[in-house]
Protein backbone atom coordinates (compact mmCIF):
# COMPACT_ATOMS: atom_id res chain seq x y z
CA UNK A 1 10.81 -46.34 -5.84
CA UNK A 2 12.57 -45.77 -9.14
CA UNK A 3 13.68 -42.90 -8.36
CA UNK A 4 15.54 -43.94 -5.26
CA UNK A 5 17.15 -46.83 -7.12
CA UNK A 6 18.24 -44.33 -10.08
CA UNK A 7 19.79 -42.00 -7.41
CA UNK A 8 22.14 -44.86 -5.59
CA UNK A 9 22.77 -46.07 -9.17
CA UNK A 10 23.98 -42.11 -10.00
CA UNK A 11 25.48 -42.23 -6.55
CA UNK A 12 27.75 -45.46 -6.53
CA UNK A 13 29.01 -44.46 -10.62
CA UNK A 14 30.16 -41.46 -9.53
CA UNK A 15 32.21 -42.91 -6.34
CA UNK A 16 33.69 -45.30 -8.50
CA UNK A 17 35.09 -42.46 -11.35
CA UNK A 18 36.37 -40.15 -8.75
CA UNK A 19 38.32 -43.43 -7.00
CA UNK A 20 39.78 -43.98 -10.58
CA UNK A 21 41.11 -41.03 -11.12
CA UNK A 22 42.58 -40.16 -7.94
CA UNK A 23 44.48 -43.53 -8.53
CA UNK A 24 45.51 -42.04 -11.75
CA UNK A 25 46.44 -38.92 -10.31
CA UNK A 26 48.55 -41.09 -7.20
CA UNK A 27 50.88 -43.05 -9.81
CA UNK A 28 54.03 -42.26 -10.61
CA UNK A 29 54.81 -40.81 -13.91
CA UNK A 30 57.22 -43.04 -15.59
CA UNK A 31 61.26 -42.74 -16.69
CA UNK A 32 62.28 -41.92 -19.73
CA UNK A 33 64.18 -44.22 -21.30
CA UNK A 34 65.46 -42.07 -23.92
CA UNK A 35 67.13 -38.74 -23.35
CA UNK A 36 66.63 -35.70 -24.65
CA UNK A 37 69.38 -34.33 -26.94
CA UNK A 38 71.69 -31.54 -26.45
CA UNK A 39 70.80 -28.46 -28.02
CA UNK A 40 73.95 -26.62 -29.24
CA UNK A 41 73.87 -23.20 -27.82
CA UNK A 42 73.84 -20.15 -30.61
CA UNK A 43 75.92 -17.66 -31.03
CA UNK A 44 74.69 -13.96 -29.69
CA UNK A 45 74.07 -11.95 -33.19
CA UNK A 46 76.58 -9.17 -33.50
CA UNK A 47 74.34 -5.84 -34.03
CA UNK A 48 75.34 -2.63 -35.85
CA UNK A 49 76.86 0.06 -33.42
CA UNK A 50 74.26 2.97 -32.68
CA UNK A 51 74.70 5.55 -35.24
CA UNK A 52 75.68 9.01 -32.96
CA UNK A 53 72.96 11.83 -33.62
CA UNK A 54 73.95 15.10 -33.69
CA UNK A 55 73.18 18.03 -30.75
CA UNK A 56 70.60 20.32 -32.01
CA UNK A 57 70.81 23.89 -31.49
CA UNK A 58 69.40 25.28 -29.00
CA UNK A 59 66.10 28.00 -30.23
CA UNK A 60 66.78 31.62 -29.06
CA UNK A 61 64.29 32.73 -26.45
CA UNK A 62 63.22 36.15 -26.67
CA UNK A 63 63.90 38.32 -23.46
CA UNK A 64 60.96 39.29 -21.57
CA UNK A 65 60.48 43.07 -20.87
CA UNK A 66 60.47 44.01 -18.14
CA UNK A 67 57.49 46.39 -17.82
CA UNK A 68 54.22 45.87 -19.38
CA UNK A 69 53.32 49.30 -20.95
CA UNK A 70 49.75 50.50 -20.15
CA UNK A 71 46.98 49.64 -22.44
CA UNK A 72 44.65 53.06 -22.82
CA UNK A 73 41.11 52.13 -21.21
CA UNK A 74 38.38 52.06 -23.20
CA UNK A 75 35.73 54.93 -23.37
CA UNK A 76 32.31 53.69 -22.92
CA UNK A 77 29.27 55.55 -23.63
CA UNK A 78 27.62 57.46 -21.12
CA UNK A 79 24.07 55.72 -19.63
CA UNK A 80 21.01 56.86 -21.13
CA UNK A 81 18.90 59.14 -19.31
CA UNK A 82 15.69 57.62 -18.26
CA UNK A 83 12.68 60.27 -18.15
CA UNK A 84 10.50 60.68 -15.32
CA UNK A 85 7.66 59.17 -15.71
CA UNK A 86 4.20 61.99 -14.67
CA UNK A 87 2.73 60.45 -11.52
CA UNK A 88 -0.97 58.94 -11.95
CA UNK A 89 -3.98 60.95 -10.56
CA UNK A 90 -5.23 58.67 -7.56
CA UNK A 91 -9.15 60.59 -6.93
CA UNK A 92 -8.93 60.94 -3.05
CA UNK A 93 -11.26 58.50 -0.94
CA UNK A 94 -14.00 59.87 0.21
CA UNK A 95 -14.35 60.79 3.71
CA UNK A 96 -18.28 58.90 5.14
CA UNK A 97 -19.19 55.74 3.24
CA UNK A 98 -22.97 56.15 1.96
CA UNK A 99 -24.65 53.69 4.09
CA UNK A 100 -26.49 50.81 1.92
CA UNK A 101 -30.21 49.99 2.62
CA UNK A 102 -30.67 46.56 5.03
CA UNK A 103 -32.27 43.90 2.77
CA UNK A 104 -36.02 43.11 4.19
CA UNK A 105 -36.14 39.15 4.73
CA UNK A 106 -39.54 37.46 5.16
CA UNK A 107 -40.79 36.46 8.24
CA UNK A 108 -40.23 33.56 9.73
CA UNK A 109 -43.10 30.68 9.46
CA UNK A 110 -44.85 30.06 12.58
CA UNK A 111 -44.88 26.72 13.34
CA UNK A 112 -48.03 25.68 14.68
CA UNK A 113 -49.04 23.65 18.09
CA UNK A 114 -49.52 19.82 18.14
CA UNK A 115 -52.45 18.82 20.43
CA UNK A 116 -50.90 16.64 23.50
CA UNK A 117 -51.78 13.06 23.47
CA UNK A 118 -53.90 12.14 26.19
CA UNK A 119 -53.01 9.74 28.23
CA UNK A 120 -55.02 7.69 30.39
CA UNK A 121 -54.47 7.55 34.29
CA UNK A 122 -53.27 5.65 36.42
CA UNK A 123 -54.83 4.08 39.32
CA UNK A 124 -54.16 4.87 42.40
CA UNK A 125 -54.53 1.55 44.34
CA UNK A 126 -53.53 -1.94 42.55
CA UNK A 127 -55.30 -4.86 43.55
CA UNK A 128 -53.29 -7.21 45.57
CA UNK A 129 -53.04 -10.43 43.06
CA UNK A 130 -53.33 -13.94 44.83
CA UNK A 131 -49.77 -15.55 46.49
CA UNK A 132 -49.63 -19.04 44.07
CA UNK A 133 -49.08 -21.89 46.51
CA UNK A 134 -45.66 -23.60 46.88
CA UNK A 135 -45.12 -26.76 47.24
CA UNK A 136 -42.84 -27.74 50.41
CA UNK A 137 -39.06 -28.68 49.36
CA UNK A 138 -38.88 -32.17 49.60
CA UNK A 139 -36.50 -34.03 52.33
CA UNK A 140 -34.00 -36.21 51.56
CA UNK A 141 -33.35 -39.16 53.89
CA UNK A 142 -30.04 -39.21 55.81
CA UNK A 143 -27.52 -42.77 54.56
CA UNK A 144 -25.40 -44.39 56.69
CA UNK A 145 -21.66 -43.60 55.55
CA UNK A 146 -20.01 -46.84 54.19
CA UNK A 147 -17.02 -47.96 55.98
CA UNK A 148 -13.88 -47.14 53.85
CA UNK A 149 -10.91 -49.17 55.03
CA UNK A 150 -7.65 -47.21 54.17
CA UNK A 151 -5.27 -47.92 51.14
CA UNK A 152 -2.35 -49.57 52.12
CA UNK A 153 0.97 -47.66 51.83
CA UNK A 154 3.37 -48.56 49.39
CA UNK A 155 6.71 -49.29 49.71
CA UNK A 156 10.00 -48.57 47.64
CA UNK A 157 12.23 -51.52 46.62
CA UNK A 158 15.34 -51.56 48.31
CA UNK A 159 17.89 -49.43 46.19
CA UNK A 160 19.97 -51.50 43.40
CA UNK A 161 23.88 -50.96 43.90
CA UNK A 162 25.42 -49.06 41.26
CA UNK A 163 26.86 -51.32 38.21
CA UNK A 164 30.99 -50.99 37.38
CA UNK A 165 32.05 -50.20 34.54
CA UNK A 166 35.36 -51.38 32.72
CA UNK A 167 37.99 -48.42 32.44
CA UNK A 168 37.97 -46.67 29.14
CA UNK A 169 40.47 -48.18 26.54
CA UNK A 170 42.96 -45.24 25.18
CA UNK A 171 42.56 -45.30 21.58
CA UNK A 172 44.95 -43.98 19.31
CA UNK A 173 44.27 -42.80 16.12
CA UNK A 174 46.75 -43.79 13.12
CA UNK A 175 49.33 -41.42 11.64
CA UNK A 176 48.85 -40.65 8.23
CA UNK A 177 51.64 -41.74 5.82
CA UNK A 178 53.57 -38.79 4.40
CA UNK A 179 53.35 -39.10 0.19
CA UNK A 180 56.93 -38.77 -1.67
């Protein structure tokens, strides 16, 4: 509850500043009734003429010949000879590979028989087991069907005429007034 009352409190102090000032801002600023004095105007400064600096020569530039004599090509030193190298002795393959002896694994373990179960037989007649008794379904009596008048219809009120309405009023909206 504070809070709201602290916000329209905030809320109506700042509407009132920004009304003051833009009356501030709308008023006129007002005549002087003094006015400013002439300033006498000053006279231009004369300056010194520009003092004339004199041409400098132009620098001789040498002529360039007109062919380039050859510069002698260096000598460079022959390569150095690289010696061959003797090739290795590779011994040659031999021709049949010895054959290597099989390995001897054990034998396998014999796994050994698991008597059958025995399992007991079955007959082949089955006695015939006793039909339980039912009881008979009991009936249920037959009512007479009440008499069930029908609903009456309804009926719609007659239809309401529609209501007039008075023609729409042109409104104009006001012309703002142009500020000087």
């Amino acid at each position: 509850m504070r809070s709201i009352v602290l916000r329209v409190g905030l809320l109506l102090l700042s509407c009132s500043g920004t009304c003051s000032a833009a009356r501030l801002l709308e008023e006129v600023a007002p005549k002087e009734e003094y006015p400013h004095p002439e300033v006498p105007e000053l006279p231009k400064p004369e300056l010194p003429p520009h003092s004339v600096v004199p041409e400098l020569p132009k620098p001789e530039v040498p002529v360039h010949p007109a062919a380039v004599p050859e510069v002698p090509k260096p000598e460079l030193p022959p390569h150095p000879t690289v010696p061959e190298l003797p090739k290795p002795e590779v011994p040659e393959h031999p021709a049949a590979v010895p054959e290597l002896p099989k390995p001897e694994l054990p034998p396998h373990a014999t796994v050994p028989e698991l008597p059958k179960p025995e399992v007991p037989e079955h007959p082949a007649v089955v006695p015939e087991l006793p039909k339980p008794e039912v009881p008979e379904h009991p009936t249920v009596p037959e009512l007479p069907h009440p008499d069930v008048s029908e609903a009456p219809k309804h009926e719609l009120p007659p239809a309401l005429p529609e209501p007039e309405l008075p023609p729409k009023a042109e409104t104009h909206y006001p012309e703002p007034e142009t500020k000087p």
